[in-house]
PDB file of N, CA and C in Angstrom:
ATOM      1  N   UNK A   1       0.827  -1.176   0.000  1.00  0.00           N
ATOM      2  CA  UNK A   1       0.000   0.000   0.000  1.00  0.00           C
ATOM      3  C   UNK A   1       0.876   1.246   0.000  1.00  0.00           C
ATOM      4  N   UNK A   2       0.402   2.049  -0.648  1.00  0.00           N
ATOM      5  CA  UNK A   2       0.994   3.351  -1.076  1.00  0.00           C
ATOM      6  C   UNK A   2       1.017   4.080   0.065  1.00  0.00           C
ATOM      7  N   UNK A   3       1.596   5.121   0.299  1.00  0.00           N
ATOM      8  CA  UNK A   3       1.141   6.510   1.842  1.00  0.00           C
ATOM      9  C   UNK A   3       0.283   7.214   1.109  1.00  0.00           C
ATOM     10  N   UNK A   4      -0.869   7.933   1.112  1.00  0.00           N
ATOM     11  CA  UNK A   4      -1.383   9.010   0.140  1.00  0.00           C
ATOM     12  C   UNK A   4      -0.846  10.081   0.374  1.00  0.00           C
ATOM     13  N   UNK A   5      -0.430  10.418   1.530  1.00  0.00           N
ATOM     14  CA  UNK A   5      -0.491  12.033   2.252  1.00  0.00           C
ATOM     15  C   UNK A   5      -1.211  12.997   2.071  1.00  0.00           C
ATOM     16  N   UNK A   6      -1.354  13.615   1.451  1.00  0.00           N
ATOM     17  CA  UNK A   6      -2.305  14.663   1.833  1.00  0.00           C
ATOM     18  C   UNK A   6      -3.235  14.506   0.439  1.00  0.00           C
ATOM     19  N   UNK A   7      -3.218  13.659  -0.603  1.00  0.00           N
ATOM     20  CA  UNK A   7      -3.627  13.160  -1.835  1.00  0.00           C
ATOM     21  C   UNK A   7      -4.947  12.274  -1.435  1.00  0.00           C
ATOM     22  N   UNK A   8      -6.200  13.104  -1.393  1.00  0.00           N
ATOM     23  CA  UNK A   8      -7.091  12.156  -1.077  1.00  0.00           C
ATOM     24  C   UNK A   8      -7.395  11.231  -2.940  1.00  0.00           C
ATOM     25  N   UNK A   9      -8.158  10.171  -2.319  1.00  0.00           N
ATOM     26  CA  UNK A   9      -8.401   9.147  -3.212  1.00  0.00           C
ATOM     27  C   UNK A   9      -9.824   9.097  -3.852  1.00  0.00           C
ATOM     28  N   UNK A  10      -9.576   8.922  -5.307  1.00  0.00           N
ATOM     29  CA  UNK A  10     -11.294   8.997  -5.618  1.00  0.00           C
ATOM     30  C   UNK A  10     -11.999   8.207  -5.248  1.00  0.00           C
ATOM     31  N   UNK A  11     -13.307   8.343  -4.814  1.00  0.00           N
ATOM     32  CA  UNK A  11     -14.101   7.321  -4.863  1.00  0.00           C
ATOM     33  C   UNK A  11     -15.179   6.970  -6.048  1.00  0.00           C
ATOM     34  N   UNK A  12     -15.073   5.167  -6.430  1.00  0.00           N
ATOM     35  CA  UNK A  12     -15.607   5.065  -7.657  1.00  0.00           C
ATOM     36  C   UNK A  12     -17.175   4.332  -7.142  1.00  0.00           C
ATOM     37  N   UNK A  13     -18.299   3.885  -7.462  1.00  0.00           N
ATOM     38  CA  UNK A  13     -19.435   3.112  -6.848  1.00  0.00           C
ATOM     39  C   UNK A  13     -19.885   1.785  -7.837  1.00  0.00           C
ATOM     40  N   UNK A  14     -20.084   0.987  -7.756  1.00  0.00           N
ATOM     41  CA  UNK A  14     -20.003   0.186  -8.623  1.00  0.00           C
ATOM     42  C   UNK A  14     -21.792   0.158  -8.533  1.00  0.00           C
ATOM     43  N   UNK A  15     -23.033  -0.453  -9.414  1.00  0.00           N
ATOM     44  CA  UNK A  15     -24.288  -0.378 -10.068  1.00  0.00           C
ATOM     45  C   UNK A  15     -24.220  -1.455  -8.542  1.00  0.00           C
ATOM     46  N   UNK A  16     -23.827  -2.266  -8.551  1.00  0.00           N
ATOM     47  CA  UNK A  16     -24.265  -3.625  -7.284  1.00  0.00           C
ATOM     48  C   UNK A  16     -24.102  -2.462  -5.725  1.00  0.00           C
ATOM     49  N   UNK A  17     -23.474  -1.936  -5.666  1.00  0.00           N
ATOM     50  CA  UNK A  17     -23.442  -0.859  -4.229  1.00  0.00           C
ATOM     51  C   UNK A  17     -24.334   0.074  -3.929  1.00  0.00           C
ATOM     52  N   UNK A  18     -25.240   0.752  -5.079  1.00  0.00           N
ATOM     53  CA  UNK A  18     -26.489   1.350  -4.972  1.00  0.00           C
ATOM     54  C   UNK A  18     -27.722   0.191  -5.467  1.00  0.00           C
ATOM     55  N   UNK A  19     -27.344  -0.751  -5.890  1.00  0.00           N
ATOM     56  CA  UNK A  19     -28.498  -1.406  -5.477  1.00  0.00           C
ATOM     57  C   UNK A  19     -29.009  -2.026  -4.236  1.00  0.00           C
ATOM     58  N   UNK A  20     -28.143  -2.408  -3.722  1.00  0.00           N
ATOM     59  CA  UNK A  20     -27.974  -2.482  -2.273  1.00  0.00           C
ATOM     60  C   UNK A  20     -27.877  -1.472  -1.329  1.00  0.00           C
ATOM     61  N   UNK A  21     -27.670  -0.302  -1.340  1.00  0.00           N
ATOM     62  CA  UNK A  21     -28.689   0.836  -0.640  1.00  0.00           C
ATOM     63  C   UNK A  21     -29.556   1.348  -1.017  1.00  0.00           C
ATOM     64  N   UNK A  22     -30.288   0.691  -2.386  1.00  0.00           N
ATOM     65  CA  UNK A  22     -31.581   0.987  -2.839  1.00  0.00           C
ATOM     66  C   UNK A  22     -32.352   0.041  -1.618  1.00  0.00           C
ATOM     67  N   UNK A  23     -31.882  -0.975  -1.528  1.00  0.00           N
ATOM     68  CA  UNK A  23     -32.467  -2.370  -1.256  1.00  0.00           C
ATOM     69  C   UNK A  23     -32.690  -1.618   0.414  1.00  0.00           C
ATOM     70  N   UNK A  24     -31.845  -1.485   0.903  1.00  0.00           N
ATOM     71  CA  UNK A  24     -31.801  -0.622   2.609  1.00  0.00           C
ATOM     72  C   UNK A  24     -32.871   0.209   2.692  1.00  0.00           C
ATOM     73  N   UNK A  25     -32.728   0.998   1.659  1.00  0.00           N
ATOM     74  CA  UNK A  25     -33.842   1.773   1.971  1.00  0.00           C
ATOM     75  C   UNK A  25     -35.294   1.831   1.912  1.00  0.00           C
ATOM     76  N   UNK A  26     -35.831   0.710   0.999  1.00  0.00           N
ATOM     77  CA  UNK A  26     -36.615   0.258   0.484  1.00  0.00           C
ATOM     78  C   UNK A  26     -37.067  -0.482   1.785  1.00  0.00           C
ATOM     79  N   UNK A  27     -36.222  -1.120   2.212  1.00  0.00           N
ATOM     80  CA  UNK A  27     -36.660  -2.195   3.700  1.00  0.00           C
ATOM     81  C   UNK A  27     -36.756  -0.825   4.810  1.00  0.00           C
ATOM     82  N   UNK A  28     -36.149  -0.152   5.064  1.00  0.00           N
ATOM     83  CA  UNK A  28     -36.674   1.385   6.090  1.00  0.00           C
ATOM     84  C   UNK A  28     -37.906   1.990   5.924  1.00  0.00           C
ATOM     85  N   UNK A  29     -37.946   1.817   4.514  1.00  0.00           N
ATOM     86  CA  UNK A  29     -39.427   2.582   4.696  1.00  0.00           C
ATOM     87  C   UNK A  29     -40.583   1.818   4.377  1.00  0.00           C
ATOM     88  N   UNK A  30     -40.496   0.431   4.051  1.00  0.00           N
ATOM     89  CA  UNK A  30     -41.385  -0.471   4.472  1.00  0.00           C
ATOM     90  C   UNK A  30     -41.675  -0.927   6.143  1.00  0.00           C
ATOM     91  N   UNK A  31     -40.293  -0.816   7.067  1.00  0.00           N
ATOM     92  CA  UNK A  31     -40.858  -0.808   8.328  1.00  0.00           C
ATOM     93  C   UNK A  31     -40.507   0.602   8.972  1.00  0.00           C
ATOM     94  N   UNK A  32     -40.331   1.475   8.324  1.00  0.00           N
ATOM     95  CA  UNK A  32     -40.553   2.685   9.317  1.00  0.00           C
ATOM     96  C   UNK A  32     -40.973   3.965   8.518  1.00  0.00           C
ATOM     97  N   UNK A  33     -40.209   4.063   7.963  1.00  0.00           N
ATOM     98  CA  UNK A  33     -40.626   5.444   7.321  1.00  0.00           C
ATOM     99  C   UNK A  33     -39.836   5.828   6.045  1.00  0.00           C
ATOM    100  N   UNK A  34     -40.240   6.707   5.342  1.00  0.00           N
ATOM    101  CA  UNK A  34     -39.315   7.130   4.332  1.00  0.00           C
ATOM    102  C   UNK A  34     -38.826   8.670   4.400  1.00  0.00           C
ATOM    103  N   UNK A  35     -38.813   8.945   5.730  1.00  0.00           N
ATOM    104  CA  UNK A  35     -37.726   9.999   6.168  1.00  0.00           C
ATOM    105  C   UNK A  35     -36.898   9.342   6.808  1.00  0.00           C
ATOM    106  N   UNK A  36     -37.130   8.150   7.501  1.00  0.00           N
ATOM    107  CA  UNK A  36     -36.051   7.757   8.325  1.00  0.00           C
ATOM    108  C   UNK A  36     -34.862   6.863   7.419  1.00  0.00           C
ATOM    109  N   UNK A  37     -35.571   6.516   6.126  1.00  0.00           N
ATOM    110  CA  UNK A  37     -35.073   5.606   5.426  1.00  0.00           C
ATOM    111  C   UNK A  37     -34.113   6.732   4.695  1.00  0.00           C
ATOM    112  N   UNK A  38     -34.638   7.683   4.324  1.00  0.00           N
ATOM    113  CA  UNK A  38     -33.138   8.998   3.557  1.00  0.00           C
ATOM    114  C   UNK A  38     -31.977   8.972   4.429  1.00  0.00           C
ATOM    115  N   UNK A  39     -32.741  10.040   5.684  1.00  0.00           N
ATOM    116  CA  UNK A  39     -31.921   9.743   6.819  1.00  0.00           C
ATOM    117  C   UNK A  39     -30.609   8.420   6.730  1.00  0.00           C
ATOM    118  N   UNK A  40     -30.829   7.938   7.135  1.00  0.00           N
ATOM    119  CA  UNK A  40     -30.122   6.541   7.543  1.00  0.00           C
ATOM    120  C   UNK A  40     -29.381   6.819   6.307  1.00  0.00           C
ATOM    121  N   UNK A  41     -29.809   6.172   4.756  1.00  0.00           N
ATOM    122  CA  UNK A  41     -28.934   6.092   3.809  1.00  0.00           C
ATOM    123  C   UNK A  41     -28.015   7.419   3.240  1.00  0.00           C
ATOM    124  N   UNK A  42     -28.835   8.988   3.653  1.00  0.00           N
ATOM    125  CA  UNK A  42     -27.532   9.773   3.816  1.00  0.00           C
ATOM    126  C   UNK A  42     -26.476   9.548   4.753  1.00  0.00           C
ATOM    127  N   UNK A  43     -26.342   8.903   5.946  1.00  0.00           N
ATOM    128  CA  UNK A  43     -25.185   8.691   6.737  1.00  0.00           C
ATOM    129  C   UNK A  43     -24.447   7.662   6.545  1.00  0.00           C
ATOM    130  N   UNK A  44     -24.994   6.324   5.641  1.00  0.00           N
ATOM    131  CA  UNK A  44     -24.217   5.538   5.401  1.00  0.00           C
ATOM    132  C   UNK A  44     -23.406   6.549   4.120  1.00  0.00           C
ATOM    133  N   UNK A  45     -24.219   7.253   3.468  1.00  0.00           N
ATOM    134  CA  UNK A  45     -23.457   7.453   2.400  1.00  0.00           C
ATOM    135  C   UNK A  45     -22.517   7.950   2.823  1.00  0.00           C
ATOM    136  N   UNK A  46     -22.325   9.230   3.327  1.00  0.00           N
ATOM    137  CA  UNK A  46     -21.849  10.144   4.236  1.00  0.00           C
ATOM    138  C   UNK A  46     -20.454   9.770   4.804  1.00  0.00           C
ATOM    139  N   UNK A  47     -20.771   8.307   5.475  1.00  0.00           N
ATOM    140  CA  UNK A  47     -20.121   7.697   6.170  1.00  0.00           C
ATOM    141  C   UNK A  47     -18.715   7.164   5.172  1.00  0.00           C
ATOM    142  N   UNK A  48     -19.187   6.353   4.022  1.00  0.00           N
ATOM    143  CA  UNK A  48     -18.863   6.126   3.180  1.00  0.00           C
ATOM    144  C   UNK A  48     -17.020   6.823   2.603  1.00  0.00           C
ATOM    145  N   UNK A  49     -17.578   8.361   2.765  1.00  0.00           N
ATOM    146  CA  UNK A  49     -16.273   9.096   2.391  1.00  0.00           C
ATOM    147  C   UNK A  49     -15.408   9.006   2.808  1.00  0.00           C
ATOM    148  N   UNK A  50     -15.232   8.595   4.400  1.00  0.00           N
ATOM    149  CA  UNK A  50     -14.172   8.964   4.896  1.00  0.00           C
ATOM    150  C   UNK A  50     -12.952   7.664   4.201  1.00  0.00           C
ATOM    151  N   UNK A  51     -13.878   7.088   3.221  1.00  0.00           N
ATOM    152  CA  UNK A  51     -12.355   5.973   2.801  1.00  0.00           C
ATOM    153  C   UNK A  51     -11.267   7.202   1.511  1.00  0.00           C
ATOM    154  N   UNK A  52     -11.975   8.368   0.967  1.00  0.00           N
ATOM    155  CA  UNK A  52     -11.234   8.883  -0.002  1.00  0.00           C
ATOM    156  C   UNK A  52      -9.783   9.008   0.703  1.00  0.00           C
ATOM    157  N   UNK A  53      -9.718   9.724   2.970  1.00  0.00           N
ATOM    158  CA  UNK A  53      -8.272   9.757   2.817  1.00  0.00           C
ATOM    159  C   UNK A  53      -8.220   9.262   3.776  1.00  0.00           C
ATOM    160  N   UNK A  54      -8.989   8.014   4.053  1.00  0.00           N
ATOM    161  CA  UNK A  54      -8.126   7.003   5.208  1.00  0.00           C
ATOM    162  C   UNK A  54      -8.839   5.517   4.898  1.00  0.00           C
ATOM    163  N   UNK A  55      -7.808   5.241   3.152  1.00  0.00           N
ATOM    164  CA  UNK A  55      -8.626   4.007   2.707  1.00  0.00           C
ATOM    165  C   UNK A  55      -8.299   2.653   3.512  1.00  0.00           C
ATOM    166  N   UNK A  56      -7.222   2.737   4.509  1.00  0.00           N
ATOM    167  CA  UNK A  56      -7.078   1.592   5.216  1.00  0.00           C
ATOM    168  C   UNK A  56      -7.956   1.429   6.256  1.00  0.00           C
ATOM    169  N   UNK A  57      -8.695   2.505   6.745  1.00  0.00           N
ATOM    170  CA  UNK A  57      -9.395   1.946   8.013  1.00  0.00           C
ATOM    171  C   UNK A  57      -9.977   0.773   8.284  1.00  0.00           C
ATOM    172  N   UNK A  58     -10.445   0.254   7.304  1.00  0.00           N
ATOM    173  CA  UNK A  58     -10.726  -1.032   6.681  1.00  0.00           C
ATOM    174  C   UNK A  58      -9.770  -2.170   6.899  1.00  0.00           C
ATOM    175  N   UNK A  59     -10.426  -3.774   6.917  1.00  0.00           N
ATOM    176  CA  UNK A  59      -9.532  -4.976   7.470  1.00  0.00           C
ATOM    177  C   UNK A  59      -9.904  -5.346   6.109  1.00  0.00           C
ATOM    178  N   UNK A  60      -8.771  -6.207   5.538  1.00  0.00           N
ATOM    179  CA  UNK A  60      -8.741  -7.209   4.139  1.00  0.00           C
ATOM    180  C   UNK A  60     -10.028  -8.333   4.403  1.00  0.00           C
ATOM    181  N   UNK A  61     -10.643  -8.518   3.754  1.00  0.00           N
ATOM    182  CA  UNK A  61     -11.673  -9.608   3.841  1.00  0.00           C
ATOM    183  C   UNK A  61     -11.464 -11.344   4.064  1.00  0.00           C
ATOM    184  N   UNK A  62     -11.499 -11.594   4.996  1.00  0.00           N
ATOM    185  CA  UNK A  62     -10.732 -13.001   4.758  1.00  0.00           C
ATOM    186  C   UNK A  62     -10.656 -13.919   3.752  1.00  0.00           C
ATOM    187  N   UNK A  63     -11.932 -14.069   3.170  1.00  0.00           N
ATOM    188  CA  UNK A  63     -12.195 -14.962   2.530  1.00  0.00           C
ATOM    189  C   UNK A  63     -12.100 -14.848   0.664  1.00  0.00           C
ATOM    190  N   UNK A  64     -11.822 -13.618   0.517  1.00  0.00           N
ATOM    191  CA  UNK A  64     -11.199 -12.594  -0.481  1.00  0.00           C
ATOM    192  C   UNK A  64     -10.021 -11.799  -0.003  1.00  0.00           C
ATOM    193  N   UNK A  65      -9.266 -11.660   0.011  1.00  0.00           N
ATOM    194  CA  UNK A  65      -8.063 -10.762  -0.142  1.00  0.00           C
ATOM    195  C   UNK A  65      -8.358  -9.407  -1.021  1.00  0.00           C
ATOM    196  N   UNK A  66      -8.961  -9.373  -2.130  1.00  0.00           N
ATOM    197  CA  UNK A  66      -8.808  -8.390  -3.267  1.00  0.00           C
ATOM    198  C   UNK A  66      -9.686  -7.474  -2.422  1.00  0.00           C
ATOM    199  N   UNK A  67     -10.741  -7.639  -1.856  1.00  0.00           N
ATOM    200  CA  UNK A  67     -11.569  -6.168  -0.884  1.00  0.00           C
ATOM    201  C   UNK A  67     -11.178  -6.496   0.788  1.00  0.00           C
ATOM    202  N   UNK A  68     -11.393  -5.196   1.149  1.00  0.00           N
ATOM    203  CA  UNK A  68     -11.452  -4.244   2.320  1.00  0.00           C
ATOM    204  C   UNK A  68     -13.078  -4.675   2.889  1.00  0.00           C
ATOM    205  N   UNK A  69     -13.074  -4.339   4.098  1.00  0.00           N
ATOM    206  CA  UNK A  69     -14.318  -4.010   4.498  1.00  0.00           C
ATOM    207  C   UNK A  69     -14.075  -3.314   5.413  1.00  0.00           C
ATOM    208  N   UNK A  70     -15.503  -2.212   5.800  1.00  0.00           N
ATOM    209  CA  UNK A  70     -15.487  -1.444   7.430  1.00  0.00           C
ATOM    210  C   UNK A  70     -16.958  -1.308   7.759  1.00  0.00           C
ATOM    211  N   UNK A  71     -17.120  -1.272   9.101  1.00  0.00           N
ATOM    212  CA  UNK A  71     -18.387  -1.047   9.151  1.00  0.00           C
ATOM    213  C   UNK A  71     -18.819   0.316   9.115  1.00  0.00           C
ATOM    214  N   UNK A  72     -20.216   1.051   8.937  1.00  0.00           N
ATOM    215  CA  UNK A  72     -20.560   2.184   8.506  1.00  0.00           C
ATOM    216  C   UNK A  72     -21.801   2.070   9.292  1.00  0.00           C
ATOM    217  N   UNK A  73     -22.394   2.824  10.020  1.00  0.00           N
ATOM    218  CA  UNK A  73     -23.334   2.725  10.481  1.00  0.00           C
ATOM    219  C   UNK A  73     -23.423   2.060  11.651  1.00  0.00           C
ATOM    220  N   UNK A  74     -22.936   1.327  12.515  1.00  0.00           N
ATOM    221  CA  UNK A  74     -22.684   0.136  12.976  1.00  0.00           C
ATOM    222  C   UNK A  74     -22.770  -0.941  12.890  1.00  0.00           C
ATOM    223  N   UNK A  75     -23.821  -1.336  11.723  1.00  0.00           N
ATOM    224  CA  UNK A  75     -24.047  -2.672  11.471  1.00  0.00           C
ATOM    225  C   UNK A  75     -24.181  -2.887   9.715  1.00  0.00           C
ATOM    226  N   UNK A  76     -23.395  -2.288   8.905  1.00  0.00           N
ATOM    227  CA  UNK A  76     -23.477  -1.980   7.625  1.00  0.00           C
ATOM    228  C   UNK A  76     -21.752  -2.515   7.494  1.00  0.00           C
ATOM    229  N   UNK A  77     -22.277  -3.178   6.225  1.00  0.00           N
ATOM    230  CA  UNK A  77     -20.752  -3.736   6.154  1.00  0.00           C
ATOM    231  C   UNK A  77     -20.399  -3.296   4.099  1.00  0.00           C
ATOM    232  N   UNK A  78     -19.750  -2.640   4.487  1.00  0.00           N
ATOM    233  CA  UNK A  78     -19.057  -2.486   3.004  1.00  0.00           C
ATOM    234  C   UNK A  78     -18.131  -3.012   2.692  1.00  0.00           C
ATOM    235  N   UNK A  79     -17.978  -3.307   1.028  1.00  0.00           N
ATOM    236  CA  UNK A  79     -17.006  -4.000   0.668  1.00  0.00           C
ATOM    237  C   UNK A  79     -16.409  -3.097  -0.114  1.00  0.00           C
ATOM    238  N   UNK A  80     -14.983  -2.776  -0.454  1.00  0.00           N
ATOM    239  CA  UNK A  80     -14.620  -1.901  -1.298  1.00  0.00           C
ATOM    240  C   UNK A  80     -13.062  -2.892  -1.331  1.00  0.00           C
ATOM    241  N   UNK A  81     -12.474  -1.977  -3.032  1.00  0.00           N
ATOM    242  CA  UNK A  81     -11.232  -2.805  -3.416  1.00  0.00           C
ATOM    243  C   UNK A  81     -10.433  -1.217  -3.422  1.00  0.00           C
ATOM    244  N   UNK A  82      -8.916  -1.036  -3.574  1.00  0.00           N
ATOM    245  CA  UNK A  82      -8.035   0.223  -3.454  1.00  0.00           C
ATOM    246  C   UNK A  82      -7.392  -0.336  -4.316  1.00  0.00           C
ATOM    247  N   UNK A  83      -6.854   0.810  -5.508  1.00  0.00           N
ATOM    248  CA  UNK A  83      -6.245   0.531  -6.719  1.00  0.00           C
ATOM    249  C   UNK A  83      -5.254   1.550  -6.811  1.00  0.00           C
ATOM    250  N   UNK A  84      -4.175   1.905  -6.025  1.00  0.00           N
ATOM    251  CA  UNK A  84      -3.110   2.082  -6.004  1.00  0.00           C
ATOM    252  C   UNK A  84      -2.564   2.986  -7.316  1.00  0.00           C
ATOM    253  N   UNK A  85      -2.733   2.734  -8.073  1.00  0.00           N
ATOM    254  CA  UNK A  85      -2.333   2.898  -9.369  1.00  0.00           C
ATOM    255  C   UNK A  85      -2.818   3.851  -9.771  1.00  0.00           C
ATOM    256  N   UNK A  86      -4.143   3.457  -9.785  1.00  0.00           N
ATOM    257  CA  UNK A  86      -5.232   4.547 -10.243  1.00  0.00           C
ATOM    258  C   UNK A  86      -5.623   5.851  -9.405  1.00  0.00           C
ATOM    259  N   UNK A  87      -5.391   5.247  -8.116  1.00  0.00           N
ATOM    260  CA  UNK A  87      -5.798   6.025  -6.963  1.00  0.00           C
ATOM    261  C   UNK A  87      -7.110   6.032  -6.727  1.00  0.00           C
ATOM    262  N   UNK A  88      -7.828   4.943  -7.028  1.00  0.00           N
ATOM    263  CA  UNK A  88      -8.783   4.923  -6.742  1.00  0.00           C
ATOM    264  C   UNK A  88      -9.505   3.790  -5.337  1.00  0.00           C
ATOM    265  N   UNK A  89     -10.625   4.219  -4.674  1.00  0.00           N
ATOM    266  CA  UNK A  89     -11.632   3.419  -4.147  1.00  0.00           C
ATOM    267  C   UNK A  89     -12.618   2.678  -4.779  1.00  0.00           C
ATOM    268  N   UNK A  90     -12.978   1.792  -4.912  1.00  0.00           N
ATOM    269  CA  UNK A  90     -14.423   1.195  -5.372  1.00  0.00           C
ATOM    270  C   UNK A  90     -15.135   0.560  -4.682  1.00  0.00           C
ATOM    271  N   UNK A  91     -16.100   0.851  -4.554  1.00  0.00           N
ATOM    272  CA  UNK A  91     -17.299   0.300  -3.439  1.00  0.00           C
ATOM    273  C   UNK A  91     -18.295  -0.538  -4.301  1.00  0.00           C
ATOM    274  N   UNK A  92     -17.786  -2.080  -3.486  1.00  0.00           N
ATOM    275  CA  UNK A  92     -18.605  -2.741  -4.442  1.00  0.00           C
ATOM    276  C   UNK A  92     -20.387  -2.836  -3.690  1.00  0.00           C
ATOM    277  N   UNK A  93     -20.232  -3.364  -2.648  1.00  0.00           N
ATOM    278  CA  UNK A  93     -21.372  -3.752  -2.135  1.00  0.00           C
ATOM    279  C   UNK A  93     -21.129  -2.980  -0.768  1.00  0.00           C
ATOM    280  N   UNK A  94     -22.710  -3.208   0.112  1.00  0.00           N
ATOM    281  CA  UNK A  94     -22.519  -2.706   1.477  1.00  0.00           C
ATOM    282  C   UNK A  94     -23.970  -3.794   2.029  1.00  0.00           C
ATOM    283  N   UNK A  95     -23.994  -4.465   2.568  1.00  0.00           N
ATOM    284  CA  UNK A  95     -24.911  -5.024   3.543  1.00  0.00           C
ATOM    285  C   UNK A  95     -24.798  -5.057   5.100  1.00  0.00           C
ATOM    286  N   UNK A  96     -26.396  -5.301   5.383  1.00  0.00           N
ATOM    287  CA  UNK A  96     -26.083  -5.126   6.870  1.00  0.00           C
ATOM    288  C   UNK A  96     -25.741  -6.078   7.298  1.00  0.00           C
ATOM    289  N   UNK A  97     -24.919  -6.476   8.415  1.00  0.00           N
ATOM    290  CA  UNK A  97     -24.126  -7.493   9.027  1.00  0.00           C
ATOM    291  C   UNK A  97     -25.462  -8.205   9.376  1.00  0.00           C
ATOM    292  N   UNK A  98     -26.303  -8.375   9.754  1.00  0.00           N
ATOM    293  CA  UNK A  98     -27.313  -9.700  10.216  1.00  0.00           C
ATOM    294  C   UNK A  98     -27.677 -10.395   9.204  1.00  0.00           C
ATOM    295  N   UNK A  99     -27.540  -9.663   7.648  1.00  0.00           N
ATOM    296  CA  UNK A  99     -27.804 -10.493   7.026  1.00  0.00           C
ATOM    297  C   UNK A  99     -27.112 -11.496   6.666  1.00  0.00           C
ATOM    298  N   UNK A 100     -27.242 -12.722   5.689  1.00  0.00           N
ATOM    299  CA  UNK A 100     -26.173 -13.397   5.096  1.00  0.00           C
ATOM    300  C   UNK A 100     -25.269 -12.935   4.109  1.00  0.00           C
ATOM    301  N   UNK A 101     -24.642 -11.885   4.169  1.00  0.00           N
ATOM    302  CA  UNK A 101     -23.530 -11.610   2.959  1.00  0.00           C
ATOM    303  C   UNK A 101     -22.830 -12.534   2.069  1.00  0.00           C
ATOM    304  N   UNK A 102     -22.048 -13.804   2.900  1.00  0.00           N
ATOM    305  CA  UNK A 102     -20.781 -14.270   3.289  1.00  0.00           C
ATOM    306  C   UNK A 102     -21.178 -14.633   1.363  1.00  0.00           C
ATOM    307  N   UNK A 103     -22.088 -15.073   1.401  1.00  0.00           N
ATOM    308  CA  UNK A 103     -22.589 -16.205  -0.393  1.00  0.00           C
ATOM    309  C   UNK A 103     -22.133 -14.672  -1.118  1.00  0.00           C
ATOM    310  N   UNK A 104     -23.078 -13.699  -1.369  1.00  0.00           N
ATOM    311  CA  UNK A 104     -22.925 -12.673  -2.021  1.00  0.00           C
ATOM    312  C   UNK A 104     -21.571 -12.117  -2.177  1.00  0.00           C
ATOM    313  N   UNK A 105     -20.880 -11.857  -1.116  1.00  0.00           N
ATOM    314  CA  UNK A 105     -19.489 -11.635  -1.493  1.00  0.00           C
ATOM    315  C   UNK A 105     -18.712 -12.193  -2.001  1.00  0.00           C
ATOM    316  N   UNK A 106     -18.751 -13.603  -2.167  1.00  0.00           N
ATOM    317  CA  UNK A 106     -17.969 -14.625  -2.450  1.00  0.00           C
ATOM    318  C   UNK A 106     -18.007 -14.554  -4.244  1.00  0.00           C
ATOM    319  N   UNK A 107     -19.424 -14.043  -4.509  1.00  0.00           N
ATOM    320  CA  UNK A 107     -19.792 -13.829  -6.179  1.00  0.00           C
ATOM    321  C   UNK A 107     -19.266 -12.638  -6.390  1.00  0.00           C
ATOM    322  N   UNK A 108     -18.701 -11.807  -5.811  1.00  0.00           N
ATOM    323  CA  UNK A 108     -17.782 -10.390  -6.097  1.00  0.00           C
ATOM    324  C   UNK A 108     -17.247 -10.993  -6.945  1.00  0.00           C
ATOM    325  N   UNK A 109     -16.811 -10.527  -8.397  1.00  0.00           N
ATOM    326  CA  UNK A 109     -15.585 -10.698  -9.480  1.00  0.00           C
ATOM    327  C   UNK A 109     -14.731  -9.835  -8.897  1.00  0.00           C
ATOM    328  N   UNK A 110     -13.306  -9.891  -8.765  1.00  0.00           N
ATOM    329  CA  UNK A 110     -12.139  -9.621  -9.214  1.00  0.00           C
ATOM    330  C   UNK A 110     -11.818  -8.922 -10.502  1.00  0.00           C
ATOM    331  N   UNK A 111     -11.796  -7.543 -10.207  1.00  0.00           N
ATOM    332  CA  UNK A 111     -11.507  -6.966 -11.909  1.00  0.00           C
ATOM    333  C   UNK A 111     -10.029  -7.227 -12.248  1.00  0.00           C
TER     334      UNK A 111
END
């Protein structure tokens, strides 16, 4: 891993990472509301940024190596890959930890 220093990093979103906070929100405001459901998914988003300049906060995924994960929200688990090269972030997916991820991540491609 590179140092960035003061070089924050882009962040890229992949179509599978907003479908899956489509999917969040969609379940918020089926059991609560659809202010609470913005709410919430502006702070994951929100939350989200702070990988542009501290993309390690994140632990390597065990069962994949190629993504990162951190939690966001407290119980929101994102997956993102760091491309060095490019300088980029990519956020592939984000689910909430109670659910079953472990299958879904495992179908992550490797670009």
């Amino acid at each position: 891993m590179k140092n960035w220093g003061l070089r924050d990093l882009k962040i890229e979103y992949k179509e599978t990472y907003f479908d899956d906070l489509d999917d969040i929100e969609q379940y918020i405001t089926t059991c609560f509301s659809a202010g609470l459901a913005r709410k919430i998914v502006g702070e994951i988003f929100a939350g989200c940024q702070i990988l542009a300049d501290q993309p390690l906060i994140g632990k390597p995924y065990p069962r994949n190596k190629y993504y990162n994960y951190f939690i966001v929200k407290r119980k929101n688990l994102v997956f993102y890959h760091i491309d060095d090269e490019q300088g980029t972030v990519t956020l592939h997916r984000i689910f909430d930890s109670r659910r079953d991820y472990i299958e879904a991540v495992s179908m992550i491609p490797e670009e």
